[in-house]
PDB file of N, CA and C in Angstrom:
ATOM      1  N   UNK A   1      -5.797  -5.168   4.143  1.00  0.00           N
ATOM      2  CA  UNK A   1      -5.369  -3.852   4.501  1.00  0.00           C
ATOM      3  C   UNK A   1      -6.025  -2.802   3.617  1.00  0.00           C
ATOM      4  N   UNK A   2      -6.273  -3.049   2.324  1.00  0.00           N
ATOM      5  CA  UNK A   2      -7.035  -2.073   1.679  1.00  0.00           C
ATOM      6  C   UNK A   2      -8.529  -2.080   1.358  1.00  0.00           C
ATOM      7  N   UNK A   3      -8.896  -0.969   2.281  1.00  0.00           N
ATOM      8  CA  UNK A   3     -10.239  -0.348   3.025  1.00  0.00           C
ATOM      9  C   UNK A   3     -11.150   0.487   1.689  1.00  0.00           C
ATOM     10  N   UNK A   4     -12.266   0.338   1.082  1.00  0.00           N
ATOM     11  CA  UNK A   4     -12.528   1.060   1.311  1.00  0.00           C
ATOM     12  C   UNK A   4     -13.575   2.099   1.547  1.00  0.00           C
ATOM     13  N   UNK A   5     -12.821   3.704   1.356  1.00  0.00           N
ATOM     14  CA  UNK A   5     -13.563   4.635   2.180  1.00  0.00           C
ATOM     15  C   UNK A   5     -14.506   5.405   1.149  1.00  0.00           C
ATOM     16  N   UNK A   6     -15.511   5.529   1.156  1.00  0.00           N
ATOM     17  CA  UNK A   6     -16.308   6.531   0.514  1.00  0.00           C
ATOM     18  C   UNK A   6     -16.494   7.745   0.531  1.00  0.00           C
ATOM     19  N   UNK A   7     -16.767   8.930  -0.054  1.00  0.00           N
ATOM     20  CA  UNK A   7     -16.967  10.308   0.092  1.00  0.00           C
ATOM     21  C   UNK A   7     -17.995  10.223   0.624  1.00  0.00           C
ATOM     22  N   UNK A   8     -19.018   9.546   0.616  1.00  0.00           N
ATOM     23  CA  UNK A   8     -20.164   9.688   0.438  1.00  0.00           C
ATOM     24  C   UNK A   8     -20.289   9.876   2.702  1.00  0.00           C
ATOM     25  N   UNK A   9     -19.306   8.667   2.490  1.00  0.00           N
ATOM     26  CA  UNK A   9     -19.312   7.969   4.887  1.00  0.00           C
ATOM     27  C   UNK A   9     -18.477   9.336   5.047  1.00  0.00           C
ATOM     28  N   UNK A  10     -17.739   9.585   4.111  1.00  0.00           N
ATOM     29  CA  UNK A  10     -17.167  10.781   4.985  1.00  0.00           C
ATOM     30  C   UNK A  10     -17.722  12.111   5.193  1.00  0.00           C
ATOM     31  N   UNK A  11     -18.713  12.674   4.270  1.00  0.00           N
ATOM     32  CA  UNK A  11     -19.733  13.630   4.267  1.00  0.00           C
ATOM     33  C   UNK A  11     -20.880  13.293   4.593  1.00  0.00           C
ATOM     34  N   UNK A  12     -21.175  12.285   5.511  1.00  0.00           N
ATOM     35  CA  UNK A  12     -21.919  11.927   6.423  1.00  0.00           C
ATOM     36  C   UNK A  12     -21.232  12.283   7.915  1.00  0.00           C
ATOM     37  N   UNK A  13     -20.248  11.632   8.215  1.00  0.00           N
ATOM     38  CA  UNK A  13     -19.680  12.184   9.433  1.00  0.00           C
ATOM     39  C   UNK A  13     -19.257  13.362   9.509  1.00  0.00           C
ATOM     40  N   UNK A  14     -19.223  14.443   8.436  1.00  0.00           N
ATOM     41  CA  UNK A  14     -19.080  15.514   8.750  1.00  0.00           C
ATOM     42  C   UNK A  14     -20.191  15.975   8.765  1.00  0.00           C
ATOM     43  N   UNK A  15     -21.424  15.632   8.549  1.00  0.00           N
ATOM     44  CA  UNK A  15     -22.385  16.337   8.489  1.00  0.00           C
ATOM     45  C   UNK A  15     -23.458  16.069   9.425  1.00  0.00           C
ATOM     46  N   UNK A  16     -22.498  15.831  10.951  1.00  0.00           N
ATOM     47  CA  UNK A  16     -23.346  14.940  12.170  1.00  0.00           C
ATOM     48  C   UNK A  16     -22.812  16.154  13.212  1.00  0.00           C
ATOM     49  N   UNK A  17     -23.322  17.276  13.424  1.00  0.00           N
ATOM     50  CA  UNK A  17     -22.317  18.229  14.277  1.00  0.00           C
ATOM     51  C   UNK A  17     -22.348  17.834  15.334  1.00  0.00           C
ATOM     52  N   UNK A  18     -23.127  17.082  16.093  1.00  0.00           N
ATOM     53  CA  UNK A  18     -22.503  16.025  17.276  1.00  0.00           C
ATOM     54  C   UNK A  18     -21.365  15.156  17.650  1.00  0.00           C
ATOM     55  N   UNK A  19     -21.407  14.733  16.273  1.00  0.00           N
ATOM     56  CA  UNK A  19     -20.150  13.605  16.089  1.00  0.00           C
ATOM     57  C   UNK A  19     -18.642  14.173  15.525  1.00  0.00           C
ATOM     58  N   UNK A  20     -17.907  15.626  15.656  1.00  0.00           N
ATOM     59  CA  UNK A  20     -17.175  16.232  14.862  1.00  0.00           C
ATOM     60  C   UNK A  20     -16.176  14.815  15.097  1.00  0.00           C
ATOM     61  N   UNK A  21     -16.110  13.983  16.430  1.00  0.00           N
ATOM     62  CA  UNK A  21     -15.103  13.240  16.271  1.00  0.00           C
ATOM     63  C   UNK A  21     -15.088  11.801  15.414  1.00  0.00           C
ATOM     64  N   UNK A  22     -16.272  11.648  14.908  1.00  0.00           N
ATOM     65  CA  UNK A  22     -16.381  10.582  14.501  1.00  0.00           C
ATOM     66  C   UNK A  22     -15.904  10.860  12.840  1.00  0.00           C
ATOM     67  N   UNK A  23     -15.982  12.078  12.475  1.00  0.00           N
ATOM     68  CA  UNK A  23     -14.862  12.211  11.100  1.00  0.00           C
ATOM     69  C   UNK A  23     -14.041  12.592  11.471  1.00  0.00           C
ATOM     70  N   UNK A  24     -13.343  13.084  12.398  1.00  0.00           N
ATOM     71  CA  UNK A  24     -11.659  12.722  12.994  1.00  0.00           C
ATOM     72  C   UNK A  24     -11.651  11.137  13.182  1.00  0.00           C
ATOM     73  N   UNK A  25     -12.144  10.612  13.386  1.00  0.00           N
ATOM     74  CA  UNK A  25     -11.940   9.123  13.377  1.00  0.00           C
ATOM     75  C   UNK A  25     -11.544   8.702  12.405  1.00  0.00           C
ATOM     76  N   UNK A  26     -12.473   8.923  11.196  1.00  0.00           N
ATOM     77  CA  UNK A  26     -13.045   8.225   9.765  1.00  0.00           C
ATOM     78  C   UNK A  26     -11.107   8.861   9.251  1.00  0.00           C
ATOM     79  N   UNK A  27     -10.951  10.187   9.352  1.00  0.00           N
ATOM     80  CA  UNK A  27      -9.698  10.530   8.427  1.00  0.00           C
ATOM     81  C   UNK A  27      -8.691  10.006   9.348  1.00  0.00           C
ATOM     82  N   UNK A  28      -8.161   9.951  10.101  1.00  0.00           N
ATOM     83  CA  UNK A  28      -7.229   9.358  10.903  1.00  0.00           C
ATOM     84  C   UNK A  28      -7.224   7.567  10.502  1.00  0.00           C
ATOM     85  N   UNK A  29      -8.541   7.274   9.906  1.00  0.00           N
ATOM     86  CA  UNK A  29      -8.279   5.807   9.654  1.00  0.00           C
ATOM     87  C   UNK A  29      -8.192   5.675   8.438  1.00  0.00           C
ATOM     88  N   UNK A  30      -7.856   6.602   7.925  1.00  0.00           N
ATOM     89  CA  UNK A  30      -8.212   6.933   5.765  1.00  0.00           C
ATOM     90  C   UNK A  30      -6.367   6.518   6.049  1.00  0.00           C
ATOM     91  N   UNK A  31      -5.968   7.830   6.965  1.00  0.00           N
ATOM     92  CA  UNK A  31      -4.243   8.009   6.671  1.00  0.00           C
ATOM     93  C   UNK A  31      -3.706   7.166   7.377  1.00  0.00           C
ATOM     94  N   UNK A  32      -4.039   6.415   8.296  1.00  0.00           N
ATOM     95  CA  UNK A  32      -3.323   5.576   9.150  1.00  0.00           C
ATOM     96  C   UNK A  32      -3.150   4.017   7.862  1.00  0.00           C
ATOM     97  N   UNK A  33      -4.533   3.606   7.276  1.00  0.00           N
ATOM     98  CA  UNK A  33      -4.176   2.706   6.313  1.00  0.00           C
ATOM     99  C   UNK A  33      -3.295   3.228   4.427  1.00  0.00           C
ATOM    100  N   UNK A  34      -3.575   4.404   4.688  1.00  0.00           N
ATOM    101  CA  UNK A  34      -2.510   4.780   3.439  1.00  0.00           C
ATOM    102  C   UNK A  34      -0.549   5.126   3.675  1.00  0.00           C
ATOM    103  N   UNK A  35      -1.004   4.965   4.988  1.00  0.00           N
ATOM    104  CA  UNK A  35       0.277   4.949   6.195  1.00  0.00           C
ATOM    105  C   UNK A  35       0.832   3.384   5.831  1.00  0.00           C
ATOM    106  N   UNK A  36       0.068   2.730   6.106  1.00  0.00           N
ATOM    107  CA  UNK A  36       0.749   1.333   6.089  1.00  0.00           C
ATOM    108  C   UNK A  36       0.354   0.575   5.028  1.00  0.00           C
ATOM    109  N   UNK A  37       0.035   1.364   3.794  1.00  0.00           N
ATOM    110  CA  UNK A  37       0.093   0.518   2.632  1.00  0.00           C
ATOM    111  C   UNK A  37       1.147   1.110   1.972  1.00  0.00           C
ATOM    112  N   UNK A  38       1.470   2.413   1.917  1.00  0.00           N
ATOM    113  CA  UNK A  38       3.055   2.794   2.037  1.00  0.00           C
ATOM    114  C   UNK A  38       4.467   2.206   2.510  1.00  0.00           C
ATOM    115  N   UNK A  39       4.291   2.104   3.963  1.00  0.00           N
ATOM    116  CA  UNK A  39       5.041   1.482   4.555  1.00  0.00           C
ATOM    117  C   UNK A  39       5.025  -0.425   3.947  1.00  0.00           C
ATOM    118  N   UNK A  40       3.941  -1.209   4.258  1.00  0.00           N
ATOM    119  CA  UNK A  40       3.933  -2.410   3.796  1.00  0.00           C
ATOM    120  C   UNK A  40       4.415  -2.459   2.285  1.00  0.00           C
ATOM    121  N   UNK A  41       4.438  -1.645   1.144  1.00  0.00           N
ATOM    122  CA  UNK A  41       4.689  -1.609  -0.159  1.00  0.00           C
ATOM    123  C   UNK A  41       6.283  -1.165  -0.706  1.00  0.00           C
ATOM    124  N   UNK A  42       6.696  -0.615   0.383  1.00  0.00           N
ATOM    125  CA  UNK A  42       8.400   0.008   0.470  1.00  0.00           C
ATOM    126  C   UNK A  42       9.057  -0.864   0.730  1.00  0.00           C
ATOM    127  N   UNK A  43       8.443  -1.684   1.941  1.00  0.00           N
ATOM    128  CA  UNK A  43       9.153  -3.063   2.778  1.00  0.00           C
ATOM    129  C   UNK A  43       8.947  -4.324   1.007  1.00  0.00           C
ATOM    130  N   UNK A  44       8.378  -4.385   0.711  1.00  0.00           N
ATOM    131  CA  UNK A  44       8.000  -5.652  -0.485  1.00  0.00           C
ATOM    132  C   UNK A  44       8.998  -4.964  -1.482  1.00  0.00           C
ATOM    133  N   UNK A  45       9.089  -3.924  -2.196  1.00  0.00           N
ATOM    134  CA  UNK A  45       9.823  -3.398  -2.939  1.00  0.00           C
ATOM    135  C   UNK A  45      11.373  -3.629  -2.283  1.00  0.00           C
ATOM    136  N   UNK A  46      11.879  -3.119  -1.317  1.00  0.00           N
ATOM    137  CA  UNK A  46      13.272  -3.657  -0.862  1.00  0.00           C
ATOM    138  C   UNK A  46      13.385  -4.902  -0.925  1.00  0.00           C
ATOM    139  N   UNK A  47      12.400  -5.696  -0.213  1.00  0.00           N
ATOM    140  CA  UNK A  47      12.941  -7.142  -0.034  1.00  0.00           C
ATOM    141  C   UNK A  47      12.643  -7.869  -1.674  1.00  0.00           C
ATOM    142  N   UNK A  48      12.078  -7.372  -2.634  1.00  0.00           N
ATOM    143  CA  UNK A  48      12.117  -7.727  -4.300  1.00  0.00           C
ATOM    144  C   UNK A  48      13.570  -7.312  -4.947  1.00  0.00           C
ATOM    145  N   UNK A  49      14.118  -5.991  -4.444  1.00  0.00           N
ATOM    146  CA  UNK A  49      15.295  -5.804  -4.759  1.00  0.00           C
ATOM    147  C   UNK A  49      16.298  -6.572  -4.184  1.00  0.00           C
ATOM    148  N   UNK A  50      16.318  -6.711  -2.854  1.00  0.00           N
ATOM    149  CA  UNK A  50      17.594  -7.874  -2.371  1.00  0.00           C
ATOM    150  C   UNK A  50      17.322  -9.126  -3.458  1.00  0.00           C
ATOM    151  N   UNK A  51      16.190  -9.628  -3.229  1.00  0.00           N
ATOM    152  CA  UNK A  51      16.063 -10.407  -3.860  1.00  0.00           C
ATOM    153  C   UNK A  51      16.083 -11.273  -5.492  1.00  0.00           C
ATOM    154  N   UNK A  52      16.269  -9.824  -6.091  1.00  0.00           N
ATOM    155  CA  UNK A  52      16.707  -9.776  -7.682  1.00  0.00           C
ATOM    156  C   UNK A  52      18.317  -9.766  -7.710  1.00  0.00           C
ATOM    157  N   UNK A  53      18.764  -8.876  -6.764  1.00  0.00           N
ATOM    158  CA  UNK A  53      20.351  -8.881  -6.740  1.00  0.00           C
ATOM    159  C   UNK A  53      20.900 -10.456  -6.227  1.00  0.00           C
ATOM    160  N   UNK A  54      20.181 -11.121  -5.440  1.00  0.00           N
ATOM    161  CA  UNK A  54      20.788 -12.516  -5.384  1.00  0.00           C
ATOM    162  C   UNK A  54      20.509 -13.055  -6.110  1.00  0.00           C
ATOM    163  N   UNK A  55      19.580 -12.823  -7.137  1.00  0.00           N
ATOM    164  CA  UNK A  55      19.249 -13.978  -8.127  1.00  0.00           C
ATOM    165  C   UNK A  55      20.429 -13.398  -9.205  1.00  0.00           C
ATOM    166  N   UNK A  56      20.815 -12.433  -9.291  1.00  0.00           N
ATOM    167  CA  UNK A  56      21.659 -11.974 -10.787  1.00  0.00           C
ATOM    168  C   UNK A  56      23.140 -12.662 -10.244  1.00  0.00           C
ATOM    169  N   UNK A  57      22.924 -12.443  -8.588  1.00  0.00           N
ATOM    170  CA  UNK A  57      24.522 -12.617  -8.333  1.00  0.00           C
ATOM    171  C   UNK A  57      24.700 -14.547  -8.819  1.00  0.00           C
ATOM    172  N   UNK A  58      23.329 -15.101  -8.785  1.00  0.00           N
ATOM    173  CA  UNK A  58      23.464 -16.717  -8.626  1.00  0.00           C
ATOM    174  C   UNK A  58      23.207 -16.707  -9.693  1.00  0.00           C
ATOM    175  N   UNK A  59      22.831 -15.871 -10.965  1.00  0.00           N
ATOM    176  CA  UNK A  59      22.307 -15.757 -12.470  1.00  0.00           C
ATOM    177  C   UNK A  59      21.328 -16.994 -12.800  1.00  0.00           C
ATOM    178  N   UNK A  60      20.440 -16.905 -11.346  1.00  0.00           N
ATOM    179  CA  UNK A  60      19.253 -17.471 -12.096  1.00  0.00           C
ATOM    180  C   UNK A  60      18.510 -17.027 -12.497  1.00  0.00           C
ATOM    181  N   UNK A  61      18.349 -17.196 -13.842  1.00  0.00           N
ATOM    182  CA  UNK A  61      17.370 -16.607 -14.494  1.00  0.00           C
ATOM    183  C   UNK A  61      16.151 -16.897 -14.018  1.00  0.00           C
ATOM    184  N   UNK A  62      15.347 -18.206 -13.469  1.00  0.00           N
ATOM    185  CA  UNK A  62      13.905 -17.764 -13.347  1.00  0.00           C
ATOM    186  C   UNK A  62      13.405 -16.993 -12.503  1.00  0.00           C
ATOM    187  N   UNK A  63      14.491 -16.864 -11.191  1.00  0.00           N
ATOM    188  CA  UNK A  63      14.284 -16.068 -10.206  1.00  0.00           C
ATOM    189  C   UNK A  63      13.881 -14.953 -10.273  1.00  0.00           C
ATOM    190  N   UNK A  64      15.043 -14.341 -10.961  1.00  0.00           N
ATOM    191  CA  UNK A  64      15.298 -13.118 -11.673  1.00  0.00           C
ATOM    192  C   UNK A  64      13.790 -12.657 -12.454  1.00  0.00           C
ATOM    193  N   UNK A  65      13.613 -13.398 -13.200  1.00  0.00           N
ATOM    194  CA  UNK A  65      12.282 -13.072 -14.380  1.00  0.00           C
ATOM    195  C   UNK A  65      10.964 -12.914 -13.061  1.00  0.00           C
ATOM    196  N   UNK A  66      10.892 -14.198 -11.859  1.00  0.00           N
ATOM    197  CA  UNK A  66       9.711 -13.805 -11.540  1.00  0.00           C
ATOM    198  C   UNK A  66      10.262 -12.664 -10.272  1.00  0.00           C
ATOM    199  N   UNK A  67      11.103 -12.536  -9.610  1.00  0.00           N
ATOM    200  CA  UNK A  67      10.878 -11.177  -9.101  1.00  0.00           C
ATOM    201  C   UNK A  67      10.815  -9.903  -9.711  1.00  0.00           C
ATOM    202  N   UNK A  68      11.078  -9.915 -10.812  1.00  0.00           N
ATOM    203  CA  UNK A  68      11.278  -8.447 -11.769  1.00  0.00           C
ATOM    204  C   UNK A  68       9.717  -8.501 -11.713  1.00  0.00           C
ATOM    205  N   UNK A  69       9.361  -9.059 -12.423  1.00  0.00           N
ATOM    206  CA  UNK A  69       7.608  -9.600 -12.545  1.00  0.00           C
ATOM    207  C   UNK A  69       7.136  -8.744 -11.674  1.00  0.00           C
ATOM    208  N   UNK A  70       7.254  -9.374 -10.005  1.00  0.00           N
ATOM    209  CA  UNK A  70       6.390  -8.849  -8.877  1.00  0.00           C
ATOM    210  C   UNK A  70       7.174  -7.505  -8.596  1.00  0.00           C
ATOM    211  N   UNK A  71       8.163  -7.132  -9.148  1.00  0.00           N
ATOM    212  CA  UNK A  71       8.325  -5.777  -8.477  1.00  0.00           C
ATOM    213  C   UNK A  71       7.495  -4.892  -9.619  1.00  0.00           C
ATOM    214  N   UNK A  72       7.458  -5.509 -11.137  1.00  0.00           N
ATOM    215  CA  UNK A  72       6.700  -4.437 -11.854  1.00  0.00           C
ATOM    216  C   UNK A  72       5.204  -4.211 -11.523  1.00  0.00           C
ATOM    217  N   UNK A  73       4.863  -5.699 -11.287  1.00  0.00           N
ATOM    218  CA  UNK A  73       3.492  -5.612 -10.787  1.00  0.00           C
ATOM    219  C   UNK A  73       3.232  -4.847  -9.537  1.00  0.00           C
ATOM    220  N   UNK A  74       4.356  -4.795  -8.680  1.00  0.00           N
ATOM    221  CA  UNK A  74       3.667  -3.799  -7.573  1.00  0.00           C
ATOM    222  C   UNK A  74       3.868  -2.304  -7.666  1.00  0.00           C
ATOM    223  N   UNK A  75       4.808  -1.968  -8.884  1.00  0.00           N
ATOM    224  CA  UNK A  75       4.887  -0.878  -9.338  1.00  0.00           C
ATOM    225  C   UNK A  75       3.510  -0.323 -10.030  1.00  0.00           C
ATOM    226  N   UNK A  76       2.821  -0.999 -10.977  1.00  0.00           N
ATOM    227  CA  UNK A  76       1.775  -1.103 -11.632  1.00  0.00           C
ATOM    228  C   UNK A  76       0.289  -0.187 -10.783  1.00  0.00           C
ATOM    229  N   UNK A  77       0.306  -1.235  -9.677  1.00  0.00           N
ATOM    230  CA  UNK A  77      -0.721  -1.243  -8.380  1.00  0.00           C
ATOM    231  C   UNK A  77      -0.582   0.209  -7.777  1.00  0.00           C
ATOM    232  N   UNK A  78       0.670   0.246  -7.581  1.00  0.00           N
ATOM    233  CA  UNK A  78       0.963   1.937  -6.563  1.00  0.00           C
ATOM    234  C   UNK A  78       0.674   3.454  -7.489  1.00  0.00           C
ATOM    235  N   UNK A  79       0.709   2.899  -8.901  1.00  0.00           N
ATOM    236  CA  UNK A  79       0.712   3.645  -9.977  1.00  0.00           C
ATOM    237  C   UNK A  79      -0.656   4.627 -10.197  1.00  0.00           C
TER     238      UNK A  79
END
């Protein structure tokens, strides 16, 4: 899912006055994947939180240690 886009492709397609749609393309596909790396990264973060709260409620600790882990690490990444 993660693309990526250059300044360089995108001031190329703007700089095609034939093609105005082909950098409406290029940005519509910049935000559509920052769309769903948002969305895909909100969904992992909730389901890390359910998932820490059942581990505290069952007080397993390793659970606990490696989802904290992956929620910091995906905190890290978005950072």
């Amino acid at each position: 899912m993660d693309k990526y886009y250059s300044y360089a492709d995108f001031l190329k397609a703007m700089g095609r006055n034939q093609t105005v749609s082909e950098a409406e393309k290029l940005l519509n596909d910049i935000y559509m994947d920052l769309f769903l790396n948002h969305v895909h990264r909100e969904q992992r973060k909730e389901r890390l939180l359910t998932l820490i709260d059942g581990a505290l409620d069952q007080k397993d600790e390793g659970s606990f240690v490696t989802y904290a882990s992956e929620l910091r690490q995906l905190h890290q990444d978005s950072v």
